[in-house]
N, C-alpha and C. Protein backbone atom coordinates (compact mmCIF):
# COMPACT_ATOMS: atom_id res chain seq x y z
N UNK A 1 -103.29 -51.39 -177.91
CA UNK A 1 -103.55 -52.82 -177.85
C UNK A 1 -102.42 -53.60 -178.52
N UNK A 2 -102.06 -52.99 -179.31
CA UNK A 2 -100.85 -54.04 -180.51
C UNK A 2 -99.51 -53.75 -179.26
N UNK A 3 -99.40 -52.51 -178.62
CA UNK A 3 -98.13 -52.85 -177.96
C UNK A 3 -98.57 -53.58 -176.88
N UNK A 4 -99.49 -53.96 -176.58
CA UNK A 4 -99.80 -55.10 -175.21
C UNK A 4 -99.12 -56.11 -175.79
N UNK A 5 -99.47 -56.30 -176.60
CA UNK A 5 -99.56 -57.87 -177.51
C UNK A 5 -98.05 -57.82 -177.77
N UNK A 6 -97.69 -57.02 -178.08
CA UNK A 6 -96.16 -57.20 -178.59
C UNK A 6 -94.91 -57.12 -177.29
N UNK A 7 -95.50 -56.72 -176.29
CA UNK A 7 -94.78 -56.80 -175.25
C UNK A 7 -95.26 -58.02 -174.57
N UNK A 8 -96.20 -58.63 -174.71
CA UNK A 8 -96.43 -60.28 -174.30
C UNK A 8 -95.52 -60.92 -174.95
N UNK A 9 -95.77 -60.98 -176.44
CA UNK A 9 -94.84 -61.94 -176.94
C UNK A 9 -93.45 -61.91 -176.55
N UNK A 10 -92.98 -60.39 -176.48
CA UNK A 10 -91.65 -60.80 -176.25
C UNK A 10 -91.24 -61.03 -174.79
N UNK A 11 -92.23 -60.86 -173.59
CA UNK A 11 -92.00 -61.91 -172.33
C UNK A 11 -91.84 -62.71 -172.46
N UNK A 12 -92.89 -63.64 -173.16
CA UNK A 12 -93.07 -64.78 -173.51
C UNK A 12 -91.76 -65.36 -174.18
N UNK A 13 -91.27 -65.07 -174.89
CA UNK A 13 -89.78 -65.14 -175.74
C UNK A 13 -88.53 -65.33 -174.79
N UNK A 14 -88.79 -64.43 -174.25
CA UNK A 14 -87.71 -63.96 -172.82
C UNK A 14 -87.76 -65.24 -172.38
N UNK A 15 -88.98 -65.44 -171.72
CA UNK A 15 -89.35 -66.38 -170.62
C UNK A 15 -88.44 -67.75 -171.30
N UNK A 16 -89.34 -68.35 -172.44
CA UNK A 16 -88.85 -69.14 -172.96
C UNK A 16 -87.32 -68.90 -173.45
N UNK A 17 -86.65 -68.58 -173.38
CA UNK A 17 -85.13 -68.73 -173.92
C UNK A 17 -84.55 -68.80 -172.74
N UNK A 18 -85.18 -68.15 -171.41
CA UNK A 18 -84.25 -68.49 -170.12
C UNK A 18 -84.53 -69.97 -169.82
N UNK A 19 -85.92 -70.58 -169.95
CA UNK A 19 -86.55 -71.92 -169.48
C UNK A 19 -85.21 -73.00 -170.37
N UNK A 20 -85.26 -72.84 -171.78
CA UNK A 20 -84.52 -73.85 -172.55
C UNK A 20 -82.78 -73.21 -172.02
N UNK A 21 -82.51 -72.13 -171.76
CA UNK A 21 -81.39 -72.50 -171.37
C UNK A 21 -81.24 -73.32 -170.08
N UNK A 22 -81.72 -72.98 -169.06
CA UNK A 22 -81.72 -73.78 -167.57
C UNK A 22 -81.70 -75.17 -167.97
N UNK A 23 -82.75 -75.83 -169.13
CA UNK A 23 -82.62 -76.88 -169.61
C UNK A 23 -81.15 -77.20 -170.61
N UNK A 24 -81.11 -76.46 -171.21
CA UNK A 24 -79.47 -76.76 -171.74
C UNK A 24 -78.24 -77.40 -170.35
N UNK A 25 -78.48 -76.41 -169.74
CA UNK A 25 -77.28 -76.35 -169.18
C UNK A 25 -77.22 -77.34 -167.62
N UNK A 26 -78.81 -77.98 -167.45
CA UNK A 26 -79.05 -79.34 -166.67
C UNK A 26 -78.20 -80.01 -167.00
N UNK A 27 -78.77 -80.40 -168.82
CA UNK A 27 -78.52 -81.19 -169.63
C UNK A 27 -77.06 -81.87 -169.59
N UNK A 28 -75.88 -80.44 -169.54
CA UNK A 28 -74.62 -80.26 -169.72
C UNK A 28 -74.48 -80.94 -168.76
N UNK A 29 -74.56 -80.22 -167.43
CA UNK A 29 -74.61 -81.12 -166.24
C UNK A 29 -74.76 -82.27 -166.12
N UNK A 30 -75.95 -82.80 -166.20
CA UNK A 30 -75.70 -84.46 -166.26
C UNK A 30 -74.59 -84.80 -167.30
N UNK A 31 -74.69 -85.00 -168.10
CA UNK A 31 -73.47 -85.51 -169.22
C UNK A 31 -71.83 -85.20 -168.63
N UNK A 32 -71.82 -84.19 -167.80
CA UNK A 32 -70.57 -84.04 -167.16
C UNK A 32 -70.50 -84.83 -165.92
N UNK A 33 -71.40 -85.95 -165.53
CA UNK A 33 -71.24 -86.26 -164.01
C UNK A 33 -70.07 -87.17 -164.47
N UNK A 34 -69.61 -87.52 -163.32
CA UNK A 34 -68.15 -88.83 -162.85
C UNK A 34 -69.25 -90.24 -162.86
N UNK A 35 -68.90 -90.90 -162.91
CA UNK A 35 -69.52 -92.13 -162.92
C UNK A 35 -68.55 -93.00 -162.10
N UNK A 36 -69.12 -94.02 -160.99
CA UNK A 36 -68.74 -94.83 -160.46
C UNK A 36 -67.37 -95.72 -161.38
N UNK A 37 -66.12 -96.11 -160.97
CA UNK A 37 -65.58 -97.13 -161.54
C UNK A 37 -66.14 -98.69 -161.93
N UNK A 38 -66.49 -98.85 -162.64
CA UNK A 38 -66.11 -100.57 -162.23
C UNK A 38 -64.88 -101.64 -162.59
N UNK A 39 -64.39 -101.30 -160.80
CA UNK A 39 -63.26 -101.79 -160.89
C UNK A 39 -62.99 -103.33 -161.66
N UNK A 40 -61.69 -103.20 -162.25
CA UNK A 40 -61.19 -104.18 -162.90
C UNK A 40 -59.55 -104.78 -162.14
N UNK A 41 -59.46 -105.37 -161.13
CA UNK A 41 -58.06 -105.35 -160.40
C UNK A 41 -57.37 -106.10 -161.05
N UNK A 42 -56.16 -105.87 -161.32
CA UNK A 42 -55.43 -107.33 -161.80
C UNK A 42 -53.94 -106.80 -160.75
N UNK A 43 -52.68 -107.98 -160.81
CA UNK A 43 -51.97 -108.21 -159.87
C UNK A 43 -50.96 -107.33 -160.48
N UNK A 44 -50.56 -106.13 -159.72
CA UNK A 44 -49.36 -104.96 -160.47
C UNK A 44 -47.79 -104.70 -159.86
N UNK A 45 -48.30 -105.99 -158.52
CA UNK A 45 -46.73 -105.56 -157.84
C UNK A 45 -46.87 -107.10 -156.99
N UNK A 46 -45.57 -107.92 -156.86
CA UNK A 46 -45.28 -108.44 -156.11
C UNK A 46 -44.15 -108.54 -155.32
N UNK A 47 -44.00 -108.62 -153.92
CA UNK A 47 -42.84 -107.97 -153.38
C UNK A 47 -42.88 -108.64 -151.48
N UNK A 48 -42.09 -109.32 -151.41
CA UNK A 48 -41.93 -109.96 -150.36
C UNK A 48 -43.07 -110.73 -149.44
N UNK A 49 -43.88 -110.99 -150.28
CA UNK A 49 -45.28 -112.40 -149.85
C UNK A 49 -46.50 -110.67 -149.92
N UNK A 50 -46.05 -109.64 -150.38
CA UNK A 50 -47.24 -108.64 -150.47
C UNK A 50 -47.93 -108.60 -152.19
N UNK A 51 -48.78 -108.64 -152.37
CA UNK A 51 -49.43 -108.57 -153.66
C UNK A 51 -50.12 -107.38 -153.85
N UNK A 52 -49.83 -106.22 -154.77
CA UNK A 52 -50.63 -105.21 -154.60
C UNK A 52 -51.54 -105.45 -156.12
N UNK A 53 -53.32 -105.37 -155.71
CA UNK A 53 -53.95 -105.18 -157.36
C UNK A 53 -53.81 -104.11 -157.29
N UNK A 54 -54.31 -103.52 -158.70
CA UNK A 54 -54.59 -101.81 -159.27
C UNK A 54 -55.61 -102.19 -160.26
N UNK A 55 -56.24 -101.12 -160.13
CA UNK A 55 -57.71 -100.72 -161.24
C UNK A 55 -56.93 -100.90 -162.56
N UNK A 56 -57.65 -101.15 -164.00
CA UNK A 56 -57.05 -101.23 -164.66
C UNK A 56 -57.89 -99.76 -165.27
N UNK A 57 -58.94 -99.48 -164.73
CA UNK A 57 -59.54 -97.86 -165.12
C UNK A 57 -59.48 -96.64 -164.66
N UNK A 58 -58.90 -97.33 -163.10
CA UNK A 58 -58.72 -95.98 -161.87
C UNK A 58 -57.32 -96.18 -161.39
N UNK A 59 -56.94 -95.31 -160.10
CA UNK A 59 -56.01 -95.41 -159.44
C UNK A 59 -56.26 -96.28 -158.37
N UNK A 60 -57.07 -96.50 -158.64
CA UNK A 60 -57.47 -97.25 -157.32
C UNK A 60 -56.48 -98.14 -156.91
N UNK A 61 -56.46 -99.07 -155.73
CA UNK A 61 -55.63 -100.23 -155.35
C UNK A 61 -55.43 -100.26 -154.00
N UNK A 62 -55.17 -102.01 -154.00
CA UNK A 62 -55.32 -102.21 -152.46
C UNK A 62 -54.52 -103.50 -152.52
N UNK A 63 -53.67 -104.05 -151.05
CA UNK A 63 -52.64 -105.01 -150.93
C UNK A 63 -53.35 -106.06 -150.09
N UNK A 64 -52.79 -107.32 -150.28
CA UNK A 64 -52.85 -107.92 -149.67
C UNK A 64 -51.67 -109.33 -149.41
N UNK A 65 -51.43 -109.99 -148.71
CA UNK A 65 -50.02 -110.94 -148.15
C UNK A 65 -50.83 -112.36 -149.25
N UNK A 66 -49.87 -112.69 -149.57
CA UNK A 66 -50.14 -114.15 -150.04
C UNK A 66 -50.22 -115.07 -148.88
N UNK A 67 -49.82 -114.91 -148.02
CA UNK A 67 -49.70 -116.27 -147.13
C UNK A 67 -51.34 -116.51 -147.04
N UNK A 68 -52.09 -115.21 -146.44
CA UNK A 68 -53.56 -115.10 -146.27
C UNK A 68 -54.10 -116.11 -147.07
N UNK A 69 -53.54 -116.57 -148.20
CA UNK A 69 -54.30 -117.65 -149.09
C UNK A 69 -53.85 -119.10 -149.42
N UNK A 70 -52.55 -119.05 -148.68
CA UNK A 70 -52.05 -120.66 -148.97
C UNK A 70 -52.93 -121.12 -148.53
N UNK A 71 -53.38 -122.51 -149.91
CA UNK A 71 -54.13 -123.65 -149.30
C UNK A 71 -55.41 -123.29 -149.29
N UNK A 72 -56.02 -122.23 -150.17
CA UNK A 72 -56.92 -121.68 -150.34
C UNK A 72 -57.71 -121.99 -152.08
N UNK A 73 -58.57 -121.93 -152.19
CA UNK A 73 -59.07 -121.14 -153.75
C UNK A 73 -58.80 -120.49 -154.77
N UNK A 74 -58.43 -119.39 -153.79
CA UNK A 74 -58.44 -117.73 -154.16
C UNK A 74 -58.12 -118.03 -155.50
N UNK A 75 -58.47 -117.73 -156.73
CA UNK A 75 -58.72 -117.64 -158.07
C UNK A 75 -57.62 -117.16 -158.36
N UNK A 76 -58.00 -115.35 -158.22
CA UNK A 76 -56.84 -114.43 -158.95
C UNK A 76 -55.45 -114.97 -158.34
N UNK A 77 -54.96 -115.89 -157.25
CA UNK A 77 -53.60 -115.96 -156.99
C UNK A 77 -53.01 -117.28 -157.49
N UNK A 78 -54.78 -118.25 -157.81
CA UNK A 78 -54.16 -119.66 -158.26
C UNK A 78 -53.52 -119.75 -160.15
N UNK A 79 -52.07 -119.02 -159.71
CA UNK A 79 -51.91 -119.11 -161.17
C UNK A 79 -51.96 -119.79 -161.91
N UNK A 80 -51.56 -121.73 -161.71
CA UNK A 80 -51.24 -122.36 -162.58
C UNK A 80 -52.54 -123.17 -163.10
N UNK A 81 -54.15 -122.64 -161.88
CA UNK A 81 -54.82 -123.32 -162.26
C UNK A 81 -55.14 -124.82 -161.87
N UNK A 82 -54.37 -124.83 -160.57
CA UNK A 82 -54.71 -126.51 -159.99
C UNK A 82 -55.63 -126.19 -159.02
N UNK A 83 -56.64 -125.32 -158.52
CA UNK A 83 -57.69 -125.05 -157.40
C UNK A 83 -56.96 -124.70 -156.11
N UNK A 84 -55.67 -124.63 -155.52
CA UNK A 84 -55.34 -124.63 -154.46
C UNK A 84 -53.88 -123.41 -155.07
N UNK A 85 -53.73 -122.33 -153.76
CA UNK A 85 -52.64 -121.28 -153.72
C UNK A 85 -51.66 -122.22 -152.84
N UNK A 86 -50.56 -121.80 -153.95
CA UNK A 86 -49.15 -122.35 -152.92
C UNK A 86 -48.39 -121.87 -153.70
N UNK A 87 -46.78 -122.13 -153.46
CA UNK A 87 -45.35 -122.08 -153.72
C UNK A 87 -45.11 -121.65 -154.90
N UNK A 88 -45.80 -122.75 -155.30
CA UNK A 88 -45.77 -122.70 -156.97
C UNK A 88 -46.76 -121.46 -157.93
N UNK A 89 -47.84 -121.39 -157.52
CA UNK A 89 -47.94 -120.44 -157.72
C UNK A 89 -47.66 -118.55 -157.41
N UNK A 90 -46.85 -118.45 -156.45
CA UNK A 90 -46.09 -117.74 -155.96
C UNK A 90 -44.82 -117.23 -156.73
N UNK A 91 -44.34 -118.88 -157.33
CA UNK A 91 -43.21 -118.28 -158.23
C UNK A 91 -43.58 -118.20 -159.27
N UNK A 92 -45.02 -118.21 -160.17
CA UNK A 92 -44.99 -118.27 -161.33
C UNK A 92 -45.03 -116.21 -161.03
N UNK A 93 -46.03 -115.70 -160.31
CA UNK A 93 -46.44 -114.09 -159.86
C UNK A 93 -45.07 -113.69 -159.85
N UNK A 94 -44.15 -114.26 -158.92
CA UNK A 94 -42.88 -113.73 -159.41
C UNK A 94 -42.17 -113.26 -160.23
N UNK A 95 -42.10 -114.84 -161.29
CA UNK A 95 -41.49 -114.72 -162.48
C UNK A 95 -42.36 -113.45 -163.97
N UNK A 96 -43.72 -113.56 -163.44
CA UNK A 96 -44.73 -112.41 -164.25
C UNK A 96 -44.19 -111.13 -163.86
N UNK A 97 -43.78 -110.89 -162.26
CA UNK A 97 -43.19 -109.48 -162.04
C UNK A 97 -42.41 -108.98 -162.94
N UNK A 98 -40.88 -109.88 -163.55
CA UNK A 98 -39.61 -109.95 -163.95
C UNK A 98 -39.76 -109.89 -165.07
């Protein structure tokens, strides 16, 4: 009877040390996932009316033409801050390249 009992417990032991590892090593798992960027673009190249942003966390990046925005809004290109993309702000992106 005592070796029944003593060979339960140590299934039981077994059992449990494989259960908490599988749980350890979930655990690990999640904590190792990649997580989405959230991109942060700012303006990293300017070069013949082309504007390229870049992630400031990833590699990410993508181009686009200034002309697309003369006379526009567009925020990130209105450098000087008067509500409208033009010339002038064109040469200030310039002069930020230099």
């Amino acid at each position: 009877m005592k070796k029944k009992i003593i060979a339960m417990v140590i299934a039981i032991a077994l059992i449990a040390s494989v259960c908490t590892g599988l749980i350890i090593a979930k655990a690990d798992q999640e904590n190792n996932m990649e997580y989405p960027c959230l991109h942060e673009y700012v303006v990293s190249e300017v070069q013949n009316g082309r504007i390229v942003y870049s992630c400031n966390y990833c590699n990410d990046s993508y181009e686009e033409y200034f002309s697309n925005h003369i006379n526009t809004s567009y925020a990130s290109l209105d450098t000087n801050g008067d509500g409208f993309v033009n010339a002038r702000d064109y040469s200030i992106l310039l002069s930020e390249e230099n």
